[in-house]
N, C-alpha and C. Protein backbone atom coordinates (compact mmCIF):
# COMPACT_ATOMS: atom_id res chain seq x y z
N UNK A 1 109.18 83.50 100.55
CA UNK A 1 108.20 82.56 100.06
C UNK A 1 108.42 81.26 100.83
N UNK A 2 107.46 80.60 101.25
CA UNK A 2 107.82 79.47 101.67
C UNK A 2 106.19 78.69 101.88
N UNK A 3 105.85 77.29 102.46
CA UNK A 3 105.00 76.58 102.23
C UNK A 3 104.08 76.95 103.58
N UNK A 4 102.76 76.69 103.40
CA UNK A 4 102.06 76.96 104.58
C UNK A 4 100.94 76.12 104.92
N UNK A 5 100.51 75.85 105.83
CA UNK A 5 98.93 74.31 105.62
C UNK A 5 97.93 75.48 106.10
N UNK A 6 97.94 76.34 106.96
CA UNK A 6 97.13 77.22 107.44
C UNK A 6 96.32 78.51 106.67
N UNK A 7 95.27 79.11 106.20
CA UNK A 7 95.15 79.51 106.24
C UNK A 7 94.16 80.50 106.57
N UNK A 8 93.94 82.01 106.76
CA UNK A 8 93.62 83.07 107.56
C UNK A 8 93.01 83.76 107.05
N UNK A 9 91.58 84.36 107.92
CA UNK A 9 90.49 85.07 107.38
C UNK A 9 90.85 86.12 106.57
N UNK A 10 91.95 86.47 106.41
CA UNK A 10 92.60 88.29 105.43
C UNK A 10 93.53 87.46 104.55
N UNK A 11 93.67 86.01 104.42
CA UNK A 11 94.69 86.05 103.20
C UNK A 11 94.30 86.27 102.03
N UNK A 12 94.65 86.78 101.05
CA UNK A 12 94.30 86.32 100.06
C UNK A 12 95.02 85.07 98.65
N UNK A 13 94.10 84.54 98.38
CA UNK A 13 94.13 83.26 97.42
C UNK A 13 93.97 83.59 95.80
N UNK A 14 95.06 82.83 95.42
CA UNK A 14 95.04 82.98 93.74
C UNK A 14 95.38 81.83 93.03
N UNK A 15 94.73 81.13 92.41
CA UNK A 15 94.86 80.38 91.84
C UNK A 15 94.86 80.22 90.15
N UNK A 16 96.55 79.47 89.85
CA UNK A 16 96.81 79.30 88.34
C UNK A 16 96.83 77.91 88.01
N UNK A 17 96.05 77.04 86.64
CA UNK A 17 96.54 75.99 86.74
C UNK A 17 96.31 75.07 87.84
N UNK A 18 95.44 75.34 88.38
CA UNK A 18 95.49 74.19 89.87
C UNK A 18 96.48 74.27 90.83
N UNK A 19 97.15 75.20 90.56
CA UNK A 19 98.04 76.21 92.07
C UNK A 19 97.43 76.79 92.71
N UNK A 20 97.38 77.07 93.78
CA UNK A 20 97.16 78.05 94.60
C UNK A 20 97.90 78.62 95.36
N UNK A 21 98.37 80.11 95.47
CA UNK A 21 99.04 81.14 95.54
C UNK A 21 98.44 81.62 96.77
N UNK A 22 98.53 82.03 98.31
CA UNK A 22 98.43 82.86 99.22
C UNK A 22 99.21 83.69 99.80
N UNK A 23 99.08 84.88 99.49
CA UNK A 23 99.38 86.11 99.82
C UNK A 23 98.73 86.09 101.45
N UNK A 24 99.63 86.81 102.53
CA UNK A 24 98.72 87.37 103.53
C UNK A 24 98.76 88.57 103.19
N UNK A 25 97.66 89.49 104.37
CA UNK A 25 96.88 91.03 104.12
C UNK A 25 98.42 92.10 104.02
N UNK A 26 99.09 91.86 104.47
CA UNK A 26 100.51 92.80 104.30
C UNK A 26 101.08 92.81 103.52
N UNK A 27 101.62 91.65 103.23
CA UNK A 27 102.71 91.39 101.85
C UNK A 27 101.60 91.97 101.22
N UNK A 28 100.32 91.46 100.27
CA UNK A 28 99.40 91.81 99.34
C UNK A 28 99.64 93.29 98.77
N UNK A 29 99.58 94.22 99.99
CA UNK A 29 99.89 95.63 99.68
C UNK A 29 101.22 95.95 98.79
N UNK A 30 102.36 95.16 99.03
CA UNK A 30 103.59 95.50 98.34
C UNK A 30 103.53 94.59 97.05
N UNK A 31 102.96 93.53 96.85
CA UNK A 31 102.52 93.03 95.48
C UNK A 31 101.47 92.87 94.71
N UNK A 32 101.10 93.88 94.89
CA UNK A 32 100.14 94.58 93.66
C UNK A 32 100.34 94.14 92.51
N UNK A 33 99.53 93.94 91.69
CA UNK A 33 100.23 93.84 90.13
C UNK A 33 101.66 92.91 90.04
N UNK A 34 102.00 92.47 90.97
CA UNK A 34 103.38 91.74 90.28
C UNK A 34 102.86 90.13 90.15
N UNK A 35 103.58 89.94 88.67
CA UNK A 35 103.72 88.66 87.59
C UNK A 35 105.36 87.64 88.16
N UNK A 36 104.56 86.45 88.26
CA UNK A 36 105.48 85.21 88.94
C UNK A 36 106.15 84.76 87.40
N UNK A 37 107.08 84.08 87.04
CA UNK A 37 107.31 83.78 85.89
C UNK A 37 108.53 82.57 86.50
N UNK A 38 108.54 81.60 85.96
CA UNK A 38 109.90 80.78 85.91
C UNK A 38 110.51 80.80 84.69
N UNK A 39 111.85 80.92 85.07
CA UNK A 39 112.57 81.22 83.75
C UNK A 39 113.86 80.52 84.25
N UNK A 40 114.58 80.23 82.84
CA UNK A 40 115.46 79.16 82.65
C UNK A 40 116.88 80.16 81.81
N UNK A 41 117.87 80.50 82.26
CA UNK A 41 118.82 80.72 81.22
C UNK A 41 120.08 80.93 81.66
N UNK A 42 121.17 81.49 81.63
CA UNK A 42 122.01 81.46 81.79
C UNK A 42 123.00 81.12 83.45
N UNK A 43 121.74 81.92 83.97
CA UNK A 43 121.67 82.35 85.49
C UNK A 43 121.57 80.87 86.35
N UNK A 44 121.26 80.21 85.38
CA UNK A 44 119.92 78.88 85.77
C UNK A 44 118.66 79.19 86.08
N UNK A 45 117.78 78.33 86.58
CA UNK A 45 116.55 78.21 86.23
C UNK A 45 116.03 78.78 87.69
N UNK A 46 114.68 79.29 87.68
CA UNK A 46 113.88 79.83 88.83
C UNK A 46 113.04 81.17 88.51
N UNK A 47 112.12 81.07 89.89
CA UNK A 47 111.20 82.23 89.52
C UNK A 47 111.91 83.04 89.86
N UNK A 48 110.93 84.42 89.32
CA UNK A 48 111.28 85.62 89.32
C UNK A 48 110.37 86.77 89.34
N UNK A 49 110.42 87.40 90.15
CA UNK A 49 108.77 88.05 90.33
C UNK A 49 109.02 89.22 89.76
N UNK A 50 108.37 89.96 88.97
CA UNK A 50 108.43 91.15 88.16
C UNK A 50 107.59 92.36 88.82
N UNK A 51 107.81 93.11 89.66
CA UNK A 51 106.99 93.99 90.02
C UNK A 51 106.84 95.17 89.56
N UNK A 52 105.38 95.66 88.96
CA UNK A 52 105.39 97.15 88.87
C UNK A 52 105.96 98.38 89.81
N UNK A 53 105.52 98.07 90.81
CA UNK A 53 105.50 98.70 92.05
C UNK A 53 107.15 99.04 92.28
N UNK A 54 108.13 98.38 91.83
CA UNK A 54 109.64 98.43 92.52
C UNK A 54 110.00 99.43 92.29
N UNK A 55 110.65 100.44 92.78
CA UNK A 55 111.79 101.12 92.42
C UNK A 55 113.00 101.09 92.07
N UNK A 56 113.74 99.47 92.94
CA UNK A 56 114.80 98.70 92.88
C UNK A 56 114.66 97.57 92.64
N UNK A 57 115.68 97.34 91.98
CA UNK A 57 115.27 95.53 91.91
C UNK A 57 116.66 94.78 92.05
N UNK A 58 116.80 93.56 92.29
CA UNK A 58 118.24 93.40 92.60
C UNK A 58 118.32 92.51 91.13
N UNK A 59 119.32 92.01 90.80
CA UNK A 59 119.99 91.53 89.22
C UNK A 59 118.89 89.85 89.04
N UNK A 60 119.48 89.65 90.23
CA UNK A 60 118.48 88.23 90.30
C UNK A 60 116.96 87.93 90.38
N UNK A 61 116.39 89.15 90.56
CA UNK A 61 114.41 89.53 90.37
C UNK A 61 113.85 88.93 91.32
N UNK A 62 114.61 88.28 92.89
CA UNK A 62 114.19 88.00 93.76
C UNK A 62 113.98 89.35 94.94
N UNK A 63 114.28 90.06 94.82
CA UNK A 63 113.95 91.10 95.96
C UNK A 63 113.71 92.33 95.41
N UNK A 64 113.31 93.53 96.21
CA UNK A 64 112.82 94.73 95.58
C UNK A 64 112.95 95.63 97.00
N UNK A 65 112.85 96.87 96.19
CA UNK A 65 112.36 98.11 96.98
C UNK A 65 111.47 98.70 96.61
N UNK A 66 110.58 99.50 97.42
CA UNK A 66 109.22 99.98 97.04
C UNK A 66 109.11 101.74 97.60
C-alpha cells in the first residue's frame, strides 16, 4: 500500500467517507471482496485487511496467500 497522485485508465476507485481507495487492474483480481478495517488492541493499532479469497493469512492480517 502506499500513496499515489497518478491515476490510470484500468484503476479502479472506491470511495468511503470522502476517501478514496485505488486499486490498479491486477492487485483488483486478488482483492475481491476484501474489507479494510482499523483496529486497535493489544497488537497496537492499524489496518488490517480481511480477505475472503485467502487461503493463508499471516497473524498480523497484513499479507495473504491466494
Amino acid at each position: 500500500m502506499d500513496f499515489d497522485t497518478e491515476l490510470k485508465d484500468d484503476d479502479k476507485v472506491f470511495e468511503d467517507k470522502g476517501l478514496k481507495i485505488v486499486v490498479d487492474k491486477k492487485s483488483f483480481l486478488y482483492l475481491i471482496g476484501t474489507e479494510l478495517d482499523f483496529a486497535g488492541g493489544l497488537n497496537g493499532k492499524g489496518f488490517q485487511f480481511v480477505n475472503p479469497n485467502a487461503s493463508r493469512t499471516c497473524g498480523c492480517g497484513e499479507s495473504f496467500s491466494i
